[in-house]
Structures are given as C-alpha cells and as structure tokens.
Protein backbone atom coordinates (compact mmCIF):
# COMPACT_ATOMS: atom_id res chain seq x y z
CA UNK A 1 3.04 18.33 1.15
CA UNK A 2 -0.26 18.69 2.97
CA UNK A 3 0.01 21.57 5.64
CA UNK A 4 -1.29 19.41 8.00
CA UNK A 5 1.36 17.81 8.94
CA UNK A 6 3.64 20.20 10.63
CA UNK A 7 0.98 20.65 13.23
CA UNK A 8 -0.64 17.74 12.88
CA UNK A 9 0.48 16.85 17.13
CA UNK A 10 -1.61 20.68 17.62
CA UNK A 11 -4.45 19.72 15.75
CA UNK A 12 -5.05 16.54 17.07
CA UNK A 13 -4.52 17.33 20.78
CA UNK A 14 -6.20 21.05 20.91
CA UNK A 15 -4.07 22.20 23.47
CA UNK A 16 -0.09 20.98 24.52
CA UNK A 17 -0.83 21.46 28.38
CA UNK A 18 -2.92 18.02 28.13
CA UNK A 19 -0.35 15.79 26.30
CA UNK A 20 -0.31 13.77 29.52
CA UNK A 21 -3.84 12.91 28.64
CA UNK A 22 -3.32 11.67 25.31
CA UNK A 23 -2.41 8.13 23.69
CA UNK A 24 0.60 8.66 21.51
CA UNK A 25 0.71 6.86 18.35
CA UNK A 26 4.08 7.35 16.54
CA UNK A 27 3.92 7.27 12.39
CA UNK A 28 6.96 7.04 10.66
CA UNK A 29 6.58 8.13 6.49
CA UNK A 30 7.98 9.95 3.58
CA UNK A 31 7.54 13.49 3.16
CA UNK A 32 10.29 13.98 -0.10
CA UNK A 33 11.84 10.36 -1.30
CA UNK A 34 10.91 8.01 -3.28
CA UNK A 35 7.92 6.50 -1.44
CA UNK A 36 5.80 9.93 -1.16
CA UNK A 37 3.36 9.20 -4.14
CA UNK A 38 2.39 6.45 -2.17
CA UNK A 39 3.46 7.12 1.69
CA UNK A 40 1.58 11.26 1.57
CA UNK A 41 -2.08 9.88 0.85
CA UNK A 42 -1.71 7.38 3.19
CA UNK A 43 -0.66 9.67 5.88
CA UNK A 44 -3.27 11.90 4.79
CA UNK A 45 -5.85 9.07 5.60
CA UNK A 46 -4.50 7.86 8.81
CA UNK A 47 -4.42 11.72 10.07
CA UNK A 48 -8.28 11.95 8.76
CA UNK A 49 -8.85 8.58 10.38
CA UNK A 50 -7.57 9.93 13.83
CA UNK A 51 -9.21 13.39 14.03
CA UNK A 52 -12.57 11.24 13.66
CA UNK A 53 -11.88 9.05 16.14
CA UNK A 54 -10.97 12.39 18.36
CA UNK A 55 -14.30 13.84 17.54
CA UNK A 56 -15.82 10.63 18.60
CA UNK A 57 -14.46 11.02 22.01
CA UNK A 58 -10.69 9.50 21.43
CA UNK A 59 -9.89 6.09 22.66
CA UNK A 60 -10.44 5.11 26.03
CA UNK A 61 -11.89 8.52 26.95
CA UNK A 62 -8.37 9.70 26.07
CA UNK A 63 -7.46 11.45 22.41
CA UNK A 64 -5.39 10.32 19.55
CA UNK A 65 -1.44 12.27 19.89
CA UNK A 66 0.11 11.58 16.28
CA UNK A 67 3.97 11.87 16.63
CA UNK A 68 5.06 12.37 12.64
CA UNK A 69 8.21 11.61 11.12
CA UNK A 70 9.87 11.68 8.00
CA UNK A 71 12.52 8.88 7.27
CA UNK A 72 12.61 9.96 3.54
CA UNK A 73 12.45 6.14 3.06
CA UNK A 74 15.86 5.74 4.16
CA UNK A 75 16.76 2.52 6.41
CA UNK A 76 19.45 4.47 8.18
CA UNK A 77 17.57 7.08 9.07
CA UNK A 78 14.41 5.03 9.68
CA UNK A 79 15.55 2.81 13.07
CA UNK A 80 16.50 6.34 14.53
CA UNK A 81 13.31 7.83 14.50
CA UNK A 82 11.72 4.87 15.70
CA UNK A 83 13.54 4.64 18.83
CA UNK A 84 12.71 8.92 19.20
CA UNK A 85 8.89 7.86 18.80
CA UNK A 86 9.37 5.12 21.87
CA UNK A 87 11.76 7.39 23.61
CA UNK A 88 8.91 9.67 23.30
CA UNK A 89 6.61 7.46 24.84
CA UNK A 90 4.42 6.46 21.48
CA UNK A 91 2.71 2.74 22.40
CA UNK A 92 2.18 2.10 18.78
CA UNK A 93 4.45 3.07 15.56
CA UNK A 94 2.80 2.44 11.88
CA UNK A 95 4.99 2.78 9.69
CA UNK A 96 4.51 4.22 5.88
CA UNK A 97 7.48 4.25 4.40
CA UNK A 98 9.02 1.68 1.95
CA UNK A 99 9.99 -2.00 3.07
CA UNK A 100 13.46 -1.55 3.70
CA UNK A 101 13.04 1.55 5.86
CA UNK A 102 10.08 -0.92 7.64
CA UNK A 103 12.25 -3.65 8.17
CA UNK A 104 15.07 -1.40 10.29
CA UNK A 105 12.27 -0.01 12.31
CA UNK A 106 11.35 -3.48 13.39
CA UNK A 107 14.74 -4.11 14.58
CA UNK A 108 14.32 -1.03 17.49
CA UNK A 109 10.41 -2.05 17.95
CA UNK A 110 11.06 -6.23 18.72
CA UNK A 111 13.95 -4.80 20.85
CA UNK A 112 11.45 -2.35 22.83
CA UNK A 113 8.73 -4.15 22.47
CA UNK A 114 6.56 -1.80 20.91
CA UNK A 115 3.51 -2.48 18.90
CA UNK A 116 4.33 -1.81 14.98
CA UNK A 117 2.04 -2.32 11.77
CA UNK A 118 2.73 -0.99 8.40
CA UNK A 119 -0.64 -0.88 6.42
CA UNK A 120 0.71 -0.69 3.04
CA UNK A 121 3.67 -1.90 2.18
CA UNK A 122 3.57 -5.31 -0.03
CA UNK A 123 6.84 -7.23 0.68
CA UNK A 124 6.36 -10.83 1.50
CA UNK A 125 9.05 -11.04 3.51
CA UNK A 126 8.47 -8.30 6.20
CA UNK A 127 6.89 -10.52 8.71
CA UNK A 128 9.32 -13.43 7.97
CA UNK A 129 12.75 -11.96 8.42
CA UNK A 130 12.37 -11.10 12.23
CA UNK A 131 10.83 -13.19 14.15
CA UNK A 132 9.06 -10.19 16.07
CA UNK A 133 5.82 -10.79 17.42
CA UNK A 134 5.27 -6.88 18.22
CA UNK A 135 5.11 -6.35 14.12
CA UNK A 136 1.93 -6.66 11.52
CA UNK A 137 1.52 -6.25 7.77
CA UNK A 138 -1.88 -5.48 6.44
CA UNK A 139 -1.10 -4.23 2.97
CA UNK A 140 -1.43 -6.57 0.07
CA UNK A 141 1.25 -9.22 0.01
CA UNK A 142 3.30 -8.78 -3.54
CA UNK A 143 2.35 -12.54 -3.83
CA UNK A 144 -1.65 -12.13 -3.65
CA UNK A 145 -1.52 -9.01 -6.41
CA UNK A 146 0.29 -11.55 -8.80
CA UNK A 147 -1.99 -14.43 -7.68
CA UNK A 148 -4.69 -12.08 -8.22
CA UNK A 149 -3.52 -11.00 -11.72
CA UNK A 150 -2.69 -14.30 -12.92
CA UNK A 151 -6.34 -15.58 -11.83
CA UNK A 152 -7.24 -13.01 -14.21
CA UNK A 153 -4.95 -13.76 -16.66
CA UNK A 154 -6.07 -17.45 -16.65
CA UNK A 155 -9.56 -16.45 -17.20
CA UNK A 156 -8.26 -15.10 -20.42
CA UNK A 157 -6.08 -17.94 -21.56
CA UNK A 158 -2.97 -16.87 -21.55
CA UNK A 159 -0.14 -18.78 -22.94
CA UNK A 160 2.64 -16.78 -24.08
CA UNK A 161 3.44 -13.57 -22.10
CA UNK A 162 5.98 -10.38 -21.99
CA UNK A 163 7.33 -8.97 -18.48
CA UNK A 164 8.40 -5.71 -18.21
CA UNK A 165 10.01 -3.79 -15.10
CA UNK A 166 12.31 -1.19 -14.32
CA UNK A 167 15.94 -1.70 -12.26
CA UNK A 168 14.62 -0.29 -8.84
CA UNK A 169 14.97 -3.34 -6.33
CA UNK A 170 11.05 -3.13 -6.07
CA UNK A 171 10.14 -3.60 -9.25
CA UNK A 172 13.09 -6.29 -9.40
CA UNK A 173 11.47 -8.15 -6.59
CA UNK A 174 8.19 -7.99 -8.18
CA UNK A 175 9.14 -8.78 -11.52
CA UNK A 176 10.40 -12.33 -9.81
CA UNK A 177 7.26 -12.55 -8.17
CA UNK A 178 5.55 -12.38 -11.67
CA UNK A 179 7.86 -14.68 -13.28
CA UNK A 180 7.66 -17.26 -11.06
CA UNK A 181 3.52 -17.59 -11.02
CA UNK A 182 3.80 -17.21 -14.26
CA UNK A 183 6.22 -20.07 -14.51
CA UNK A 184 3.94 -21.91 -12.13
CA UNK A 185 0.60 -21.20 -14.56
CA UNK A 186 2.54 -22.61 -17.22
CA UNK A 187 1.92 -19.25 -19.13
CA UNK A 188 5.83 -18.64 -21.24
CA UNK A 189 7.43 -15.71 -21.15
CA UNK A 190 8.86 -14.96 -24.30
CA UNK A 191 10.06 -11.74 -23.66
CA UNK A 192 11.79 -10.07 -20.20
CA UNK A 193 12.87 -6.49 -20.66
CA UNK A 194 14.37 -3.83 -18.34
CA UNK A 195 13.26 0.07 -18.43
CA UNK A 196 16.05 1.48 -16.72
CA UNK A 197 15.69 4.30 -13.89
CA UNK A 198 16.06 7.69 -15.68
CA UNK A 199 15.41 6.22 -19.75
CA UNK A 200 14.40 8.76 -21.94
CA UNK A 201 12.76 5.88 -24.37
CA UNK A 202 11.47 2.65 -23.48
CA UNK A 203 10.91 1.98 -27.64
CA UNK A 204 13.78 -0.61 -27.99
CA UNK A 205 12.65 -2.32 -25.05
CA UNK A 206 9.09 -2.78 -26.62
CA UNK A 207 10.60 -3.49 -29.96
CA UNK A 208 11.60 -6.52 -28.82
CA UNK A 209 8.36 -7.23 -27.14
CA UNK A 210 6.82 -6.49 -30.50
CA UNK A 211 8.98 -9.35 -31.89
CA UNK A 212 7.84 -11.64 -29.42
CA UNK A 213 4.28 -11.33 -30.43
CA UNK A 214 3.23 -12.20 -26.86
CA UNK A 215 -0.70 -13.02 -25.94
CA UNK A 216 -0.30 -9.95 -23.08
CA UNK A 217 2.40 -7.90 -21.44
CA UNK A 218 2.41 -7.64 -17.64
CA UNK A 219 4.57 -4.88 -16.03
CA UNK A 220 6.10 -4.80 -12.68
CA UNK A 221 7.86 -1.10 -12.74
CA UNK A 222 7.22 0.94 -10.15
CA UNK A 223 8.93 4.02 -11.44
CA UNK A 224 6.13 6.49 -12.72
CA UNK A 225 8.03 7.57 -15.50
CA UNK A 226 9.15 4.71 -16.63
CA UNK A 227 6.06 3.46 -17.29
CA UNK A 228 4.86 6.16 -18.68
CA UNK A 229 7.77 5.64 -21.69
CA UNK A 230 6.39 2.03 -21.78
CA UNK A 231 2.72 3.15 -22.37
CA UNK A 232 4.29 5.83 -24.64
CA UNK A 233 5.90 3.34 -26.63
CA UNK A 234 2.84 1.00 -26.55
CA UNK A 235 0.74 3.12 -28.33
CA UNK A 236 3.14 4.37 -31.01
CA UNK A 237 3.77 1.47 -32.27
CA UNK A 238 0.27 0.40 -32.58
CA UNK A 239 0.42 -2.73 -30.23
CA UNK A 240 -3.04 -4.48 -29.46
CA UNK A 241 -1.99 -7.35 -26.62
CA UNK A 242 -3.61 -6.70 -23.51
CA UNK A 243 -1.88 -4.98 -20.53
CA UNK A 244 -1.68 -5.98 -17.21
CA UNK A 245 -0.16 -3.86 -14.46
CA UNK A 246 0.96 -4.15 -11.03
CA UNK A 247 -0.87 -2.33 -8.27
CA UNK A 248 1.51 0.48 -8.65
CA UNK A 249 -0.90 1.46 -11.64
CA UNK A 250 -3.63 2.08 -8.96
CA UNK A 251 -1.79 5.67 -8.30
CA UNK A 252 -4.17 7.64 -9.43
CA UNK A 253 -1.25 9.95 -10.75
CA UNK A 254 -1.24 7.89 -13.90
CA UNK A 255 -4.58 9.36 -14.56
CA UNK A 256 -2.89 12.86 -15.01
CA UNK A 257 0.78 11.95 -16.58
CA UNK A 258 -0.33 8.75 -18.54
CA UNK A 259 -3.41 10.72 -19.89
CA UNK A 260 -4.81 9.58 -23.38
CA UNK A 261 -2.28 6.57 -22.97
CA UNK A 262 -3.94 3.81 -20.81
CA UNK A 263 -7.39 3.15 -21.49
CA UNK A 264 -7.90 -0.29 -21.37
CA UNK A 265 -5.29 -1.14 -19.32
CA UNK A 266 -6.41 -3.70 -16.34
CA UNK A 267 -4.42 -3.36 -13.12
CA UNK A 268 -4.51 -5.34 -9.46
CA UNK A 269 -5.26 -3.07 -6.39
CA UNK A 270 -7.13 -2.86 -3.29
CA UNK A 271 -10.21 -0.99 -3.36
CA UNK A 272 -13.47 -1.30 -5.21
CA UNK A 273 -15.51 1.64 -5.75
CA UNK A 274 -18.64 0.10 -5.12
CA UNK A 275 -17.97 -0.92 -1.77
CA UNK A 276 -20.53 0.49 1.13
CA UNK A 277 -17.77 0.90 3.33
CA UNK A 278 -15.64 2.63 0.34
CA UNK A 279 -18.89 4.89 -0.63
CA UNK A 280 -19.19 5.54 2.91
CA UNK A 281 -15.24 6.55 3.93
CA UNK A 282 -14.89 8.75 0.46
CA UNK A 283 -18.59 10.99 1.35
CA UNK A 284 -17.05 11.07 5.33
CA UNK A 285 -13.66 11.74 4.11
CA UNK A 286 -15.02 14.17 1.14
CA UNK A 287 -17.00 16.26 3.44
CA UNK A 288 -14.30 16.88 6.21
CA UNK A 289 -11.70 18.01 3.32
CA UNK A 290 -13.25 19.16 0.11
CA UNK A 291 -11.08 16.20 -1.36
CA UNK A 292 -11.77 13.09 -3.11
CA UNK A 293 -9.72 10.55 -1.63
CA UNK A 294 -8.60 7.64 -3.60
CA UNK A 295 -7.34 3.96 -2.56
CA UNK A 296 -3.87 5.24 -0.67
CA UNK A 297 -5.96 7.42 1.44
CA UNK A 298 -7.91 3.92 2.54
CA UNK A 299 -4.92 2.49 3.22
CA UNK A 300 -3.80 4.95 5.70
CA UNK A 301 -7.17 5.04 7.17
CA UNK A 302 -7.89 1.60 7.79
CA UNK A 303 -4.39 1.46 9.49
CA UNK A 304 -5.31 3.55 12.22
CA UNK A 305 -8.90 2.26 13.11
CA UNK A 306 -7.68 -1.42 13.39
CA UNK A 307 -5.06 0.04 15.83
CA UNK A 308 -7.73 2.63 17.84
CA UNK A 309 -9.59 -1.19 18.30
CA UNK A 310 -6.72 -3.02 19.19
CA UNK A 311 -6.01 -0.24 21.81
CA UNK A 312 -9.86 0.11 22.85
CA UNK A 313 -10.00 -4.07 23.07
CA UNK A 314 -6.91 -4.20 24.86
CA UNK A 315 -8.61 -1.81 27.52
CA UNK A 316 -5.47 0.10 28.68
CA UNK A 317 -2.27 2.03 26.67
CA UNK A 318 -0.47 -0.93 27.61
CA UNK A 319 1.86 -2.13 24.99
CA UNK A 320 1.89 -5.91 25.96
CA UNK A 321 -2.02 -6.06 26.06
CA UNK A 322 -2.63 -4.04 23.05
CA UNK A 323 -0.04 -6.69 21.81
CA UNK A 324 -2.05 -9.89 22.54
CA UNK A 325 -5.32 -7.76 21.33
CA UNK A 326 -3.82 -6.66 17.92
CA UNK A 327 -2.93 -10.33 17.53
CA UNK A 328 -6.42 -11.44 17.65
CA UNK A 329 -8.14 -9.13 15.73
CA UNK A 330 -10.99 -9.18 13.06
CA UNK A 331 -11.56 -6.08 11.41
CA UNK A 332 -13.67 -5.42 8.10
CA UNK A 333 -12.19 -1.59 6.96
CA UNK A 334 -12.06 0.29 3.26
CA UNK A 335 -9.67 -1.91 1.88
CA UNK A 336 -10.51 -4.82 0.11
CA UNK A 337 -12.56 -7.12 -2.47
CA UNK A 338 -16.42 -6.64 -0.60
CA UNK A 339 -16.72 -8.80 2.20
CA UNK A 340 -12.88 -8.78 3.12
CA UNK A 341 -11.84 -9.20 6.53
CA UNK A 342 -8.47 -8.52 7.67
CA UNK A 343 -6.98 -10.99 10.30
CA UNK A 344 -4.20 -12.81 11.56
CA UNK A 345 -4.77 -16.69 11.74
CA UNK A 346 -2.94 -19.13 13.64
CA UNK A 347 -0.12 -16.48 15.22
CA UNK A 348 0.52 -14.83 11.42
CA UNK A 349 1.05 -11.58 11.50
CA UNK A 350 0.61 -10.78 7.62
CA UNK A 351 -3.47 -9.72 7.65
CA UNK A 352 -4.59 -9.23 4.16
CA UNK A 353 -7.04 -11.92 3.19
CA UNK A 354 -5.28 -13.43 0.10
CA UNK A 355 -8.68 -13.65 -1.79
CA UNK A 356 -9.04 -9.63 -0.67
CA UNK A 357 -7.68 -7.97 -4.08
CA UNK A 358 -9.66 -7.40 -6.82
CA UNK A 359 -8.60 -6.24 -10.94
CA UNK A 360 -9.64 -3.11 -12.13
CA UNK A 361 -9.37 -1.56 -15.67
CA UNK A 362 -9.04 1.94 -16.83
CA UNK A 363 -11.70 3.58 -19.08
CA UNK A 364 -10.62 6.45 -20.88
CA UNK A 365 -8.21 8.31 -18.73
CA UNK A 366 -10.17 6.72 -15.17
CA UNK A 367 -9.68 4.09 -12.78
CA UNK A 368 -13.30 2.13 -13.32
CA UNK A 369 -15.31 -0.79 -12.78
CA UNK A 370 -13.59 -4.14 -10.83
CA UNK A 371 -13.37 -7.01 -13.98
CA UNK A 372 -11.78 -9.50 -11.46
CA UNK A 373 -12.17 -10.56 -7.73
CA UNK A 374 -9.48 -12.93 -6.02
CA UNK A 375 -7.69 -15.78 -7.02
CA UNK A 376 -10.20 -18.27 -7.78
C-alpha cells in the first residue's frame, strides 16, 4: 500500500497544533479486501488531488484534513467508521469502497446529515435505495457502461452473442445488466456461462461458447483471475469472435497478468487519453510523484475537486449549505468522453452524464486509442 497513507492527516496539515484550522474531509476505502485494485489508485488520486488544492492555499483560506479509513469493503465494518469520521467532526465523507460497504455508510450519513459522494462505484441502485438527499454517485452507472458497449456492439451488427461472468454478486449484477440490454437490442444470447471464484480452468466454460459459435462474447467478471483463465482459454483454442469487456478490463493490471493474451480486446471505461484535461492531470500528477497515473487515479481525483467546489461555493464548512451547493453543481473534471460534464439534474443525485463513457481497445499488451463514444 502506498506509504502515504498512514500519515496522510501529517502531510496534509503540516503541523497537528492547527487541526482547528483545517476542513476535515473523511474518506472511507480499502486498504486489503477485495476492492483495493480499484479503491488504492483512487485514494491515491484523491490524496494527490488534496495536497494541490493545499498548495493552492486550501479551501476557504483553510487546508484540506483527510481522515482515512479502511473498511476492507466490509458493510459491517463500514457504517462504524463513518459515524468515527462525523464523530470526528469530518463535513464531508467520500467513500471508495465497494457498493455494499457504500450503501451502510449512507445509512449513518442521511441519519447525521452529512455530505457523502462515492466517485466510483457503478451500482445503479445506490442513490435509489435511500432516499437520502446528503448522498451522490459520480462513477459510471453499471447501466451507461452496458448502454455504452451495446452502442458499440450495434455498430458492429451483432446478432447472436455469448455472456460470460464469474459468481461474485458484482459480476452477477452486471451480467443481468448485460443480459437485459442485450435482450432489449434484440442481440440472442446463445450461450451464458459461469467462471466460478477460485477455477483453475475456465476451458469447459468456453467449450461451450465455442459450440455456440456466437458473433462476440461480452464478459461481466470482475474477478482478475478469472478472467484471466477466460482469455487463457480464448486463445488456446484459437477463437476469433470479438471480445467485449466490462470496465473492470480498464485495470490496468490486466496489462501485466493478461500479458500476450488481450490484444484486441475492446472494453467500456471512463477516461480517454487524449483528453486536455486527462493530458493535463497525468503531466501534474506525473511530476508531483514520478508515477504515471492511470483512469482509477482520475477517479479519485475528480472526487475531491468537485467536493473542494461544493465547499468553496457553499462559502462556509457548513454541512447543510455545502449540501444545497453540491446539489447544484456543474463540474467538467478527468473523467469522461471529451466534453463531459458531471451534474445532477432535476434533484438526481447520480452525476455521470450517461453519454460520458467511451470504448477503448487494447493494442498489444496496452490500453489504446477510444473506438467508441456514448450511446448514440
């Protein structure tokens, strides 16, 4: 795990004797579960985000106090620490951990009426479960990546499809979301197979695929070595269809474990390298760390400036105006087809403009060029 998070409160603040000074923003992720491949990046680009918005003076004259926690992606640990980060006076919480271990925290937040946005996670139904109007989503809804995909897909003509998943409830969840805009494109699937968690093989999965002959395959896992065994599978048996992937195949892990396996393959995500503001964050972002940052990073980046403006439009750490300002907001940030705004029309609190994600395909072993942009 990055070193910087242990004294990430130190680094931040400079020295503890002026805590009173600061504006405490809580963030609640996953250090060692499941969710760290995606939930450490992020963190690492909201913690970038805020020591440049502390070398730019802070917020209000007043600098950024990150309060860190690790829920391990656990829902029963995860309301806990969020009523520790409002006990200890945080006026915002993001949260980066998966959607379960979200939706707890919004049970303590609507209670307290604290300010909460997660800027990654994907579930549709985050902001429809609770009627809390102290929560915001501005990750990329599970619905717009397969609207997104199946734009794409329709652009290729598409009739007869394979899905493929793993048994975690994510990839469950999105594997329904697939089937059912698939359903609603009136592409078939003729084949619906299940890698499950800890397979050493995915090859009679795909023989079966095979025998459906299928026009494409589109996976929903989100286990990384699952779909590795897919990919693996894939190529040793010589298969031609087209792959198309979920944004989980945006990790740039797969560049490293999945090596020599997935040129070719296109996948939805967020981020488009040709983006000013993208060029722009990865030089800033490069410079600071000696790291090249990837789409996660964004993620967590973009989370934390909408909420420095919210604060900064809202005029005051108060958690009922920063309420009303986050609410209102307009912000354009990393993330995003070019052009994307993120917003929150008509009292929604789900921000990602649904015409914001784009299709990328790998080339060779890297994530490359965008082939795809919304879902017209």
């Amino acid at each position: 795990m990055n070193k910087l998070f242990p004294l990430v409160a130190l680094a931040l603040l400079g020295v503890s004797a002026y805590a009173q000074e600061t504006i405490k923003i809580g963030v609640i992720t996953d250090r060692v579960g499941v969710s760290k491949p995606y939930s450490e990046p992020a963190t690492e680009g909201l913690v970038f985000g805020a020591e440049e918005i502390n070398r730019k003076g802070g917020i209000l004259g007043r600098k950024i106090e990150l309060l860190v926690e690790d829920d391990q992606s656990r829902p029963d640990i995860s309301a806990a620490l969020a009523r520790k980060l409002i006990d200890q006076g945080a006026v915002f919480i993001i949260s980066m951990s998966l959607t379960p271990a979200t939706q707890q925290q919004q049970t303590v937040t609507m209670e307290a009426k604290t300010p909460q946005m997660t800027p990654m996670n994907s579930g549709d139904t985050l902001t429809t479960q609770l009627p809390n109007p102290y929560f915001w989503q501005t990750g990329p809804l599970g619905s717009i990546q397969i609207a997104t995909l199946l734009s794409h897909a329709k652009s290729k003509q598409l009739k007869r499809v394979a899905l493929i998943t793993d048994n975690s409830d994510l990839g469950q969840l999105l594997a329904r979301f697939f089937r059912k805009g698939l359903e609603a494109s009136k592409i078939e699937v003729v084949a619906e197979e299940v890698v499950p968690r800890g397979a050493t093989t995915a090859s009679p999965q795909m023989q079966k695929v095979r025998a459906a002959n299928p026009d494409a395959m589109f996976m929903a896992g989100v286990l990384t070595a699952e779909n590795v065994l897919v990919f693996k599978a894939y190529r040793e048996f010589g298969l031609k269809f087209p792959i198309h992937s979920s944004y989980n195949l945006s990790v740039p892990v797969y560049m490293t474990v999945a090596k020599g396996l997935i040129s070719g393959v296109t996948f939805v995500d967020a981020y488009d390298p040709e983006k000013p503001e993208v060029k722009a964050f990865e030089s800033a972002y490069r410079k600071a760390t000696g790291k090249d940052p990837f789409n996660l990073h964004g993620y967590g980046y973009d989370g934390i400036m909408m909420v420095a403006e919210a604060i900064t439009r809202a005029g005051a750490a108060d958690k009922e105006k920063i309420r009303a300002a986050m609410q209102s907001l307009t912000y354009s940030g990393v993330m995003g087809a070019k052009g994307m705004k993120y917003s929150f029309p008509e009292g929604k609190r789900a921000g990602y403009d649904p015409n914001g994600m784009v299709v990328r395909v790998y080339e060779g072993d890297k994530q490359g060029r965008v082939v795809h942009v919304g879902q017209k």
